[in-house]
Each structure stands twice: as C-alpha cells, then as structure tokens.
N, C-alpha and C. Protein backbone atom coordinates (compact mmCIF):
# COMPACT_ATOMS: atom_id res chain seq x y z
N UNK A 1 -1.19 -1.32 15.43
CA UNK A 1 -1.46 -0.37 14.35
C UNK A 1 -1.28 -1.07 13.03
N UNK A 2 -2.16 -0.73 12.17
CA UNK A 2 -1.74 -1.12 10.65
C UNK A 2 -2.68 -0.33 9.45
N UNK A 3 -3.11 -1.26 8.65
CA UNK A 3 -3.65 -0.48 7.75
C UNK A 3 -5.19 0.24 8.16
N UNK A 4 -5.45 0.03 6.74
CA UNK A 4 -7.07 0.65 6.59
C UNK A 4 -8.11 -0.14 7.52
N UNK A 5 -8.13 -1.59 7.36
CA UNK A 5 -8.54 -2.63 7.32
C UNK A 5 -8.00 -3.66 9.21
N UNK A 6 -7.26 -2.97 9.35
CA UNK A 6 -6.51 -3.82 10.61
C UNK A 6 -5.33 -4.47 10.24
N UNK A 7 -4.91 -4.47 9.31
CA UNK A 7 -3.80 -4.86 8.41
C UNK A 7 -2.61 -4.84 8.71
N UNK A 8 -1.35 -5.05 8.26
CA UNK A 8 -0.28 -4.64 8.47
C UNK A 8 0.15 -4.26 7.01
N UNK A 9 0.05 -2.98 7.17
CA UNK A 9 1.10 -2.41 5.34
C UNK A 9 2.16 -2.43 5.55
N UNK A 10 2.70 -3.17 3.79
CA UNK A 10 3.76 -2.78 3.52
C UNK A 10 3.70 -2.20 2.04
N UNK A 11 4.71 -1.08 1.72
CA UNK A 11 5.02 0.15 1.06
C UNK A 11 5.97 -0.71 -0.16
N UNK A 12 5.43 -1.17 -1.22
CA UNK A 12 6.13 -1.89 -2.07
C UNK A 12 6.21 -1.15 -3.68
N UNK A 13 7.01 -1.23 -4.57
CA UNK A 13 7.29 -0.75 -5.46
C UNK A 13 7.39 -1.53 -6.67
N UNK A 14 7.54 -3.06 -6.42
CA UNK A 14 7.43 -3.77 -7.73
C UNK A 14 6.83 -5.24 -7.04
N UNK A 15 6.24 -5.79 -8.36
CA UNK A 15 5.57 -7.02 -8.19
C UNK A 15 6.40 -7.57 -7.58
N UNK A 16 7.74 -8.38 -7.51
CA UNK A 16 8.43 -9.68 -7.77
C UNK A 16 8.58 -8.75 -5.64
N UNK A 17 8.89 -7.28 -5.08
CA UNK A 17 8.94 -8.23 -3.78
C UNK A 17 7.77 -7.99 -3.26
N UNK A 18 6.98 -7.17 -3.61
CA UNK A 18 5.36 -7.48 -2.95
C UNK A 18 4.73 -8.98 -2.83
N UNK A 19 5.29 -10.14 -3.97
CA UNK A 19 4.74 -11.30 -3.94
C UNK A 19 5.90 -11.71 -3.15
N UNK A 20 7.05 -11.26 -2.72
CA UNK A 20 7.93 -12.13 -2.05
C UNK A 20 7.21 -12.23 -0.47
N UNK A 21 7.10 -10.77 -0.41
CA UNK A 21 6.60 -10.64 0.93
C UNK A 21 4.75 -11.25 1.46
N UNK A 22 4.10 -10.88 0.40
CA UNK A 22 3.15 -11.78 0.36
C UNK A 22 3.03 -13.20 1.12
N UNK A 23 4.00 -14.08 0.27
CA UNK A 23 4.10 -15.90 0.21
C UNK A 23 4.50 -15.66 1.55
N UNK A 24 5.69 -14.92 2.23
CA UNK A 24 6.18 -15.03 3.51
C UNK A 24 4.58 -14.72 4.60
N UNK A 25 3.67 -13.88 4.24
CA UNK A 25 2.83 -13.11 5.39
C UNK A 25 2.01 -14.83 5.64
N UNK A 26 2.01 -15.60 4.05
CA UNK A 26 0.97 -16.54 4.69
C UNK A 26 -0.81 -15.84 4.66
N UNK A 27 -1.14 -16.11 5.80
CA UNK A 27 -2.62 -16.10 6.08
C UNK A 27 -2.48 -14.37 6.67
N UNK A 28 -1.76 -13.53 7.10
CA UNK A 28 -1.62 -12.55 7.58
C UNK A 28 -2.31 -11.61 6.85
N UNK A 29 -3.90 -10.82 7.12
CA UNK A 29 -3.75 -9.26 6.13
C UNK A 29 -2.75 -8.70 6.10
N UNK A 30 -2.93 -8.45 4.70
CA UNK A 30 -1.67 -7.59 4.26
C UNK A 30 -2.35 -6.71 3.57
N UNK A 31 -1.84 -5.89 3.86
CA UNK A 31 -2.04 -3.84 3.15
C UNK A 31 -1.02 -3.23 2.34
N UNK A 32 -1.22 -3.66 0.79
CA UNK A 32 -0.02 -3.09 0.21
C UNK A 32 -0.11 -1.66 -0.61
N UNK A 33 0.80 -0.52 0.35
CA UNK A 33 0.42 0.34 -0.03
C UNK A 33 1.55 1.22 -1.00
N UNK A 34 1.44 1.60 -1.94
CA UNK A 34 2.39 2.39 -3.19
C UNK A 34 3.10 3.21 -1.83
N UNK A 35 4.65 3.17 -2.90
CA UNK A 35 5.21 4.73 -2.56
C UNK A 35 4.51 6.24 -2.62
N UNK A 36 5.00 6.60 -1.71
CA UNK A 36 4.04 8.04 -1.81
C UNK A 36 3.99 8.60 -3.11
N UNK A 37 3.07 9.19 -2.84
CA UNK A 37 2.94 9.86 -4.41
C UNK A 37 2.90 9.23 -5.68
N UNK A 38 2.79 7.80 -5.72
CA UNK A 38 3.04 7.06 -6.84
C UNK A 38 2.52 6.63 -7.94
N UNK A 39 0.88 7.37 -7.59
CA UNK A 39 -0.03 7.24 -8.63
C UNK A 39 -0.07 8.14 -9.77
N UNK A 40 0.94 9.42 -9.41
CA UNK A 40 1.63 10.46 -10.55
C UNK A 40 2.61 9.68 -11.07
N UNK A 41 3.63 8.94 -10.45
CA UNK A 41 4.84 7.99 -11.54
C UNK A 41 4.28 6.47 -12.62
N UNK A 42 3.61 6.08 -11.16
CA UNK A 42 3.63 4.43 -11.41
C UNK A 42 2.33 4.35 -12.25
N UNK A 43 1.68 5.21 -11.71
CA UNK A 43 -0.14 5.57 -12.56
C UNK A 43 -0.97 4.60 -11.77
N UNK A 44 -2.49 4.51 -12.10
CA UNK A 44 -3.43 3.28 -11.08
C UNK A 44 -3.16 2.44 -11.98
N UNK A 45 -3.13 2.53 -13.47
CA UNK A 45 -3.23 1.00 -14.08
C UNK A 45 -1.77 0.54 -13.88
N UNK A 46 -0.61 0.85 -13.66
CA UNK A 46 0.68 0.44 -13.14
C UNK A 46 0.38 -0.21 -11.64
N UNK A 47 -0.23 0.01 -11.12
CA UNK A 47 -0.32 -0.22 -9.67
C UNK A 47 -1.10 -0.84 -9.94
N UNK A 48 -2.56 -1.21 -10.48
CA UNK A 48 -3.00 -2.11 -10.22
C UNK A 48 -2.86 -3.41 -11.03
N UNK A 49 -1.52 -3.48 -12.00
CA UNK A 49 -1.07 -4.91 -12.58
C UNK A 49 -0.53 -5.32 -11.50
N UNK A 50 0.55 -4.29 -10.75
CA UNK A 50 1.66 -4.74 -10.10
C UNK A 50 1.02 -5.56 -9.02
N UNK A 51 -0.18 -5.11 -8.35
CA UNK A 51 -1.07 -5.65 -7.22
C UNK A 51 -1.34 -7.06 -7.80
N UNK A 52 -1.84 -6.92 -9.30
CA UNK A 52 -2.71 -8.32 -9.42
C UNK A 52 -1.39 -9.61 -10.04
N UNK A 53 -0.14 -9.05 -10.26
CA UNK A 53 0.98 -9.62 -10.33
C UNK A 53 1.23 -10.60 -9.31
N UNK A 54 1.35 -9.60 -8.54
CA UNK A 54 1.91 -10.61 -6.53
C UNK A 54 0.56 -11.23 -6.21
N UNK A 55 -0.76 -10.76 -6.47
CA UNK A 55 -1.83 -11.22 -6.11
C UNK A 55 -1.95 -13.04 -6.44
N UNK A 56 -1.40 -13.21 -7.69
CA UNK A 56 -1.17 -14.19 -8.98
C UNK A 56 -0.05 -15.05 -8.14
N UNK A 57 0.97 -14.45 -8.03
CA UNK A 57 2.26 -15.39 -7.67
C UNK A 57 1.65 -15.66 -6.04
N UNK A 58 0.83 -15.08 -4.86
CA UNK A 58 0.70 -15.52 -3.83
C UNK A 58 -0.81 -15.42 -3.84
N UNK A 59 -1.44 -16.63 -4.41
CA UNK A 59 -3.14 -16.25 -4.12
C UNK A 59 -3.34 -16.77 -2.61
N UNK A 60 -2.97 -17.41 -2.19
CA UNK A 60 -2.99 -17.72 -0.53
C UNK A 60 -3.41 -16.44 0.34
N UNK A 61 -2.67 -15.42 0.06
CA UNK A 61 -2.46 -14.15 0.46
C UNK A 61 -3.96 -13.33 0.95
N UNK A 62 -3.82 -12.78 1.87
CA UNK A 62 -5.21 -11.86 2.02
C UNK A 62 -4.69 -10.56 2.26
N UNK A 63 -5.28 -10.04 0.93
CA UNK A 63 -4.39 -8.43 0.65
C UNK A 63 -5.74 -7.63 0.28
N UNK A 64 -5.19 -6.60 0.81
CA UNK A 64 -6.18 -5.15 0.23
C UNK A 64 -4.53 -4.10 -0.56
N UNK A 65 -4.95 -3.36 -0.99
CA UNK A 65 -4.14 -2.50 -1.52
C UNK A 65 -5.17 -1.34 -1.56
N UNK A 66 -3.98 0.39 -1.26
CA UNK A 66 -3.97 1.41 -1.59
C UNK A 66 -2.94 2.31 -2.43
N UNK A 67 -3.32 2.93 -3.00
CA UNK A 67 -2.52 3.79 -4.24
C UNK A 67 -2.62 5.35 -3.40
N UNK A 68 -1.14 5.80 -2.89
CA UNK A 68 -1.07 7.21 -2.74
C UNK A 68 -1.18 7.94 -3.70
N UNK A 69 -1.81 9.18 -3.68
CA UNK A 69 -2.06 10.11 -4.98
C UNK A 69 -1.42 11.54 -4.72
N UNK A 70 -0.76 11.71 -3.11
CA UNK A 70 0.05 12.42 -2.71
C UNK A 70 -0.87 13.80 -2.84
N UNK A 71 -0.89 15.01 -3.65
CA UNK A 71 -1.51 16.21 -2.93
C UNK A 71 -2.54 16.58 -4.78
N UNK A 72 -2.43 15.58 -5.27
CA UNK A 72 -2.93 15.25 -6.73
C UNK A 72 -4.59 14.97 -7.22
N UNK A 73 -5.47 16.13 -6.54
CA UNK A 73 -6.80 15.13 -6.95
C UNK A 73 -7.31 14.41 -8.30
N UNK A 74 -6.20 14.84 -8.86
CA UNK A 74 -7.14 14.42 -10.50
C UNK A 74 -6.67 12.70 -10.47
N UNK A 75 -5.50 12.89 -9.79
CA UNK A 75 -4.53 11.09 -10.14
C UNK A 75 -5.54 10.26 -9.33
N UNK A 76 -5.96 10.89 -8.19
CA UNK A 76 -6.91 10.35 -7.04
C UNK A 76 -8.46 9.90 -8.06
N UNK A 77 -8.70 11.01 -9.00
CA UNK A 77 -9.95 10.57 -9.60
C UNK A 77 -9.83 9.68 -10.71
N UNK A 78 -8.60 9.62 -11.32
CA UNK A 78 -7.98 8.51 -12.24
C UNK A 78 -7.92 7.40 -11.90
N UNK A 79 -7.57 7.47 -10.47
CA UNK A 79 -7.49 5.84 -10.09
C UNK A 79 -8.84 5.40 -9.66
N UNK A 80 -9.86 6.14 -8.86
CA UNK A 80 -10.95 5.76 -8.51
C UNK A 80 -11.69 5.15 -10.42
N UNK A 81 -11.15 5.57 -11.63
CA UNK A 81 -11.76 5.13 -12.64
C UNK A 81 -10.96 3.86 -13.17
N UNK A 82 -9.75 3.59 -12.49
CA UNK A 82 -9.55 2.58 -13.01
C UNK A 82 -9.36 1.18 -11.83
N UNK A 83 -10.34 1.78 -11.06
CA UNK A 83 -11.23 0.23 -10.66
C UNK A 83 -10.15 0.58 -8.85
N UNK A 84 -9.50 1.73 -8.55
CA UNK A 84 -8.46 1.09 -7.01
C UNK A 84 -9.70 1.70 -6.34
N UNK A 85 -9.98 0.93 -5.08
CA UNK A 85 -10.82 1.39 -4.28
C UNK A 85 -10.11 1.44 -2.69
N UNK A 86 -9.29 2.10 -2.61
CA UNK A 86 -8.50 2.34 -1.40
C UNK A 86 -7.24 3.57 -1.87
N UNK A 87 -7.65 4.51 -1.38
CA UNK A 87 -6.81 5.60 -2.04
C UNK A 87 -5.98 6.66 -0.50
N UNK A 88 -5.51 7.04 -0.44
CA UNK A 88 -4.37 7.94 0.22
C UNK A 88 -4.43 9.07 -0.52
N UNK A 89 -4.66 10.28 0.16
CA UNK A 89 -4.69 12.25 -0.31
C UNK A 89 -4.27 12.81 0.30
N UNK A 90 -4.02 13.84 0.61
CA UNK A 90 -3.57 14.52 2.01
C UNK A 90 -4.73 15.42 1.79
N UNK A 91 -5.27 15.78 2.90
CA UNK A 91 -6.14 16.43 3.40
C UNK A 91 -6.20 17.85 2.84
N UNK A 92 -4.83 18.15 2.97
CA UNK A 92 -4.74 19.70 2.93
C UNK A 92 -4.83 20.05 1.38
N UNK A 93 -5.46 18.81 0.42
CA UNK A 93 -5.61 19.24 -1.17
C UNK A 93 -6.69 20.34 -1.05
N UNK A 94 -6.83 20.82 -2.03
CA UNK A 94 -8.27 21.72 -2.17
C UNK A 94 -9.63 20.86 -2.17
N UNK A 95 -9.48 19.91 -3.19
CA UNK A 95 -10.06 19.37 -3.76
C UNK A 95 -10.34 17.86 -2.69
N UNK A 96 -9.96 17.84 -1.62
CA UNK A 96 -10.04 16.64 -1.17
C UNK A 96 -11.28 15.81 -0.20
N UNK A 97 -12.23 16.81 -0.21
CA UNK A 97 -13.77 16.62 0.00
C UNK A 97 -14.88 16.25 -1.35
N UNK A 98 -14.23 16.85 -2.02
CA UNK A 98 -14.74 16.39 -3.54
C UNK A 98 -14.41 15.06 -3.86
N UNK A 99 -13.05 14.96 -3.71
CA UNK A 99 -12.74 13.30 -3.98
C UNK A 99 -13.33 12.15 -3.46
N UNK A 100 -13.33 12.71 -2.28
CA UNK A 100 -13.50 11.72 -1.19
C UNK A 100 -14.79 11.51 -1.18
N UNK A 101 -15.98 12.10 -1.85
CA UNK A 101 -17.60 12.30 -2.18
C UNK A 101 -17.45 10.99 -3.46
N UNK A 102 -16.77 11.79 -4.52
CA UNK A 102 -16.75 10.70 -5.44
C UNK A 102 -16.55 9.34 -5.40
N UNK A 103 -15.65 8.72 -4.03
CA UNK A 103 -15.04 7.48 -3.94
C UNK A 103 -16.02 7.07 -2.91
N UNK A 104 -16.92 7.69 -2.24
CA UNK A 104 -17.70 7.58 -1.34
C UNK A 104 -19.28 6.74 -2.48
N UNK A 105 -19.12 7.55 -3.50
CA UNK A 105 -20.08 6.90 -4.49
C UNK A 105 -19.84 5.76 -5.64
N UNK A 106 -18.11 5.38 -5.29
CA UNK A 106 -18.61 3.84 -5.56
C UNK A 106 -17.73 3.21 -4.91
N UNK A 107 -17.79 3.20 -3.70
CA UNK A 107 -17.67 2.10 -2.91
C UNK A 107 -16.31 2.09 -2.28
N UNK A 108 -15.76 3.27 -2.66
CA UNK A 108 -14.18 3.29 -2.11
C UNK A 108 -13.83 4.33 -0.97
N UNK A 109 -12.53 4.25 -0.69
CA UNK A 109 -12.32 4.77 0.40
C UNK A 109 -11.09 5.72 0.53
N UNK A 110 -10.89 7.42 0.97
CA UNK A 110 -10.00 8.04 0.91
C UNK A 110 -9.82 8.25 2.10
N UNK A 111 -7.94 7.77 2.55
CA UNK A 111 -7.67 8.18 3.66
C UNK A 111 -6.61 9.50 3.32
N UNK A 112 -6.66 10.03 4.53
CA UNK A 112 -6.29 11.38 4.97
C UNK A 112 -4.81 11.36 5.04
N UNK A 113 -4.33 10.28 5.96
CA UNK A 113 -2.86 9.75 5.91
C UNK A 113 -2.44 8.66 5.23
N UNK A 114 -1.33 8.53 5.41
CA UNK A 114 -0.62 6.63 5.00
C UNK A 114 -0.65 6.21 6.20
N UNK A 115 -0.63 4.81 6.26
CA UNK A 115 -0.93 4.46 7.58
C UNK A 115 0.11 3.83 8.05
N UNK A 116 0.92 3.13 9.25
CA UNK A 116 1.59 2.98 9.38
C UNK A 116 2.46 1.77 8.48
N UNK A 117 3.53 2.15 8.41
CA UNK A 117 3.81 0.99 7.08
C UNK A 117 5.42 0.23 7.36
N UNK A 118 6.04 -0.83 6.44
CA UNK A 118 7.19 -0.95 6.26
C UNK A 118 7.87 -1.23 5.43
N UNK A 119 8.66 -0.63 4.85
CA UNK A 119 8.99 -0.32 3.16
C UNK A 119 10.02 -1.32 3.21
N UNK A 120 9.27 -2.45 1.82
CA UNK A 120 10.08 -3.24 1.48
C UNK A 120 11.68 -3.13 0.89
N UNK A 121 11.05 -1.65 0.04
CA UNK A 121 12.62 -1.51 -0.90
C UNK A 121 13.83 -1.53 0.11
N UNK A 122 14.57 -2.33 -0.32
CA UNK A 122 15.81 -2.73 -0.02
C UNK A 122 16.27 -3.88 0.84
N UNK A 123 15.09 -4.16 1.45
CA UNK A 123 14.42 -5.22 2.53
C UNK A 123 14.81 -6.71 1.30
N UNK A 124 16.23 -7.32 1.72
CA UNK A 124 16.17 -8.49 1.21
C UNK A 124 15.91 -9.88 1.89
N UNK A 125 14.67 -9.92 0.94
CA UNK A 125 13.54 -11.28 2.06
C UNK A 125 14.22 -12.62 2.03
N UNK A 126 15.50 -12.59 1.13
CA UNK A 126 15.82 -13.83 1.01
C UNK A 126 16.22 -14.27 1.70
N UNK A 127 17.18 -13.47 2.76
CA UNK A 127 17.63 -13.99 3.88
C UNK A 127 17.52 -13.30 5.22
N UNK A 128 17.63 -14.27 6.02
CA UNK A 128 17.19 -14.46 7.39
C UNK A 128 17.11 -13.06 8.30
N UNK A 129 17.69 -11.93 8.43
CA UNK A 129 17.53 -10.99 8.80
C UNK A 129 16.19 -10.02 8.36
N UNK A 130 16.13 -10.15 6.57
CA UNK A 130 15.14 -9.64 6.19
C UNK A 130 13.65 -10.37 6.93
N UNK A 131 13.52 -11.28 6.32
CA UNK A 131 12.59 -12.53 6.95
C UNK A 131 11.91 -12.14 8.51
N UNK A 132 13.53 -12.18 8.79
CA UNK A 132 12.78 -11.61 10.50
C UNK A 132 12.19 -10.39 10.96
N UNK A 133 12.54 -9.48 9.86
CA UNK A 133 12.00 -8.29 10.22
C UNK A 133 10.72 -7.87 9.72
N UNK A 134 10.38 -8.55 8.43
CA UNK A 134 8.57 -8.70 8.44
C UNK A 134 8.31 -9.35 9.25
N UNK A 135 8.83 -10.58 9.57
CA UNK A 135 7.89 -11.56 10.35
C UNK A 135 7.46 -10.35 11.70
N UNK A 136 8.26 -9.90 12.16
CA UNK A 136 8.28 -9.27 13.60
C UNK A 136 6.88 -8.31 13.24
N UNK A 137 7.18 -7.32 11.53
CA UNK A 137 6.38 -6.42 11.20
C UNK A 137 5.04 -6.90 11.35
N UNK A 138 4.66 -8.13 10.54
CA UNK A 138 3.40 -8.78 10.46
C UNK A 138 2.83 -9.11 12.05
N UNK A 139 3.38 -9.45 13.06
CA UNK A 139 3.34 -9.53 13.91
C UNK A 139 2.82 -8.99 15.10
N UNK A 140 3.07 -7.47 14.69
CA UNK A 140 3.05 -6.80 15.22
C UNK A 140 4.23 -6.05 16.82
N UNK A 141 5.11 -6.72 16.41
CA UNK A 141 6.79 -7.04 17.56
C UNK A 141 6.95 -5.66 17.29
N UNK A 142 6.99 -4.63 16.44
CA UNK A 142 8.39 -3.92 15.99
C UNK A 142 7.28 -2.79 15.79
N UNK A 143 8.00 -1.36 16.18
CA UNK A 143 7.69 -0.10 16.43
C UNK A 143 7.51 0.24 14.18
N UNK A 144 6.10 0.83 14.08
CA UNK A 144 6.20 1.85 12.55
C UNK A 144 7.29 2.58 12.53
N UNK A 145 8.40 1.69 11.35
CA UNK A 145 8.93 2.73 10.92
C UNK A 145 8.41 4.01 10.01
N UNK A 146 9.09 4.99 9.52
CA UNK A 146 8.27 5.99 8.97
C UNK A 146 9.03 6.05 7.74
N UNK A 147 7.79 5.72 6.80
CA UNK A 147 8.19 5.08 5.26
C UNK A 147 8.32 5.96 4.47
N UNK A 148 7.82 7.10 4.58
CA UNK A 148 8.14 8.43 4.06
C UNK A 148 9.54 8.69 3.45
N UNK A 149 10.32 8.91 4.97
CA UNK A 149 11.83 8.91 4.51
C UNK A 149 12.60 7.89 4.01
N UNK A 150 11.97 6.74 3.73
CA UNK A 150 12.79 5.14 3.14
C UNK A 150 12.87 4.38 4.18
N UNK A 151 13.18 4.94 5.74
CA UNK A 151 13.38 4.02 6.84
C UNK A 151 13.28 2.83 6.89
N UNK A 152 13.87 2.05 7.61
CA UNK A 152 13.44 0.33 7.44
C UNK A 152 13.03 0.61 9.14
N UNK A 153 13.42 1.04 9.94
CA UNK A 153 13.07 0.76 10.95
C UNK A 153 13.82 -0.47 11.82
C-alpha cells in the first residue's frame, strides 16, 4: 500500500524533516503528504515552498506531493490555483464533485481519502531507530500506521 502513485507517503510538516527523510528514501517514490487539514493552516503556497524546500536539499529524490484540504472546498480550489496538483477532500464535502471536475480540468487529482501514510513528526531520523523505521516504511516491512491520530506505528 502507499500513495496516489504507488508510493510510500509520508505526512510531514516542515521542510528541514521532509528533506531529511527524502536524502534517506534515496531512489524510493516518495509521497509527501500535509497534515490533515493543512491547507486551512499551512495554506498551498506554504506547502508548496515547503515541498520545493526538501525538493532543493534532496533533488535525487522522486517525490510527488499532496495537500489535505480536509472538509474545505474553497482551500481545495485555492490550492488547485496555486499550481498543487494532488489534493485530499473528504468525500462527504458538498462541494466535492465540483472540485474534483475542476482539478479534473487541469490536470490534477482529488482523492477521497489520505492514503496510507507515516508521520514524520517526532520521528528522529538522526538516529538509528528512527532510520529503521522509514527504512522498514519505504520498504514496505511495517503495517500503515494511522496518521490521523499522530501514531508512529
């Protein structure tokens, strides 16, 4: 299981460990997907420096990124304008056939859920325990934790 793409997401919150985890994946897709709801805090143009931040510190990297917009269609149509083409809604919006028309007309993509993920925050890559537990993640070794509640799994 992983992302959009066949991927393995991880659920990151700032540049410095999205690129940590990045440099570690290597050649691995990687799917880096916002905290829920984060395109109401962090905004798309917040999310999409932070993407092209780690993108910068690990160009090696083969990454897609999605921006959750949580139950928000307008943040969902904000970000489709500021260039994210991989977006997260929940279904049960009103508005979430409309969105999903709009991102359908340029070139992007709204999923229904988050997909299975593993949330970096708190995840310290520096040492060897952390390390091992992406590696396992990227891997595919280790059961989705559920990133929702913070879980590391």
């Amino acid at each position: 299981m992983g992302g959009a793409g066949g991927q393995r997401a991880l659920v990151t919150r700032g540049a410095a460990e999205a690129a940590a985890a990045l440099r570690l994946a290597g050649s691995v897709p990687v799917l880096l997907l916002s905290a829920p709801a984060a395109a109401g805090s962090l905004g798309p143009r917040g999310w999409r420096a932070l993407v092209a931040a780690a993108q910068a510190a690990a160009p090696q990297a083969a990454v897609d990124d999605a921006l959750c917009c949580g139950d928000a269609p307008g943040h969902a149509l904000a970000a489709l304008r500021a260039g994210c083409r991989l977006l997260v809604l929940e279904p049960d919006c009103p508005a979430f056939a409309a969105v999903q028309a709009a991102a359908a007309e340029c070139g992007a993509v709204v999923l229904p859920t988050r997909p299975p993920a593993l949330d970096l925050h708190g995840l310290d890559l520096r040492k060897p325990g952390g390390r091992a537990l992406l590696a396992q993640w990227l891997a595919g070794e280790s059961p989705a934790p559920d990133d929702s509640s913070g879980a590391k799994g």
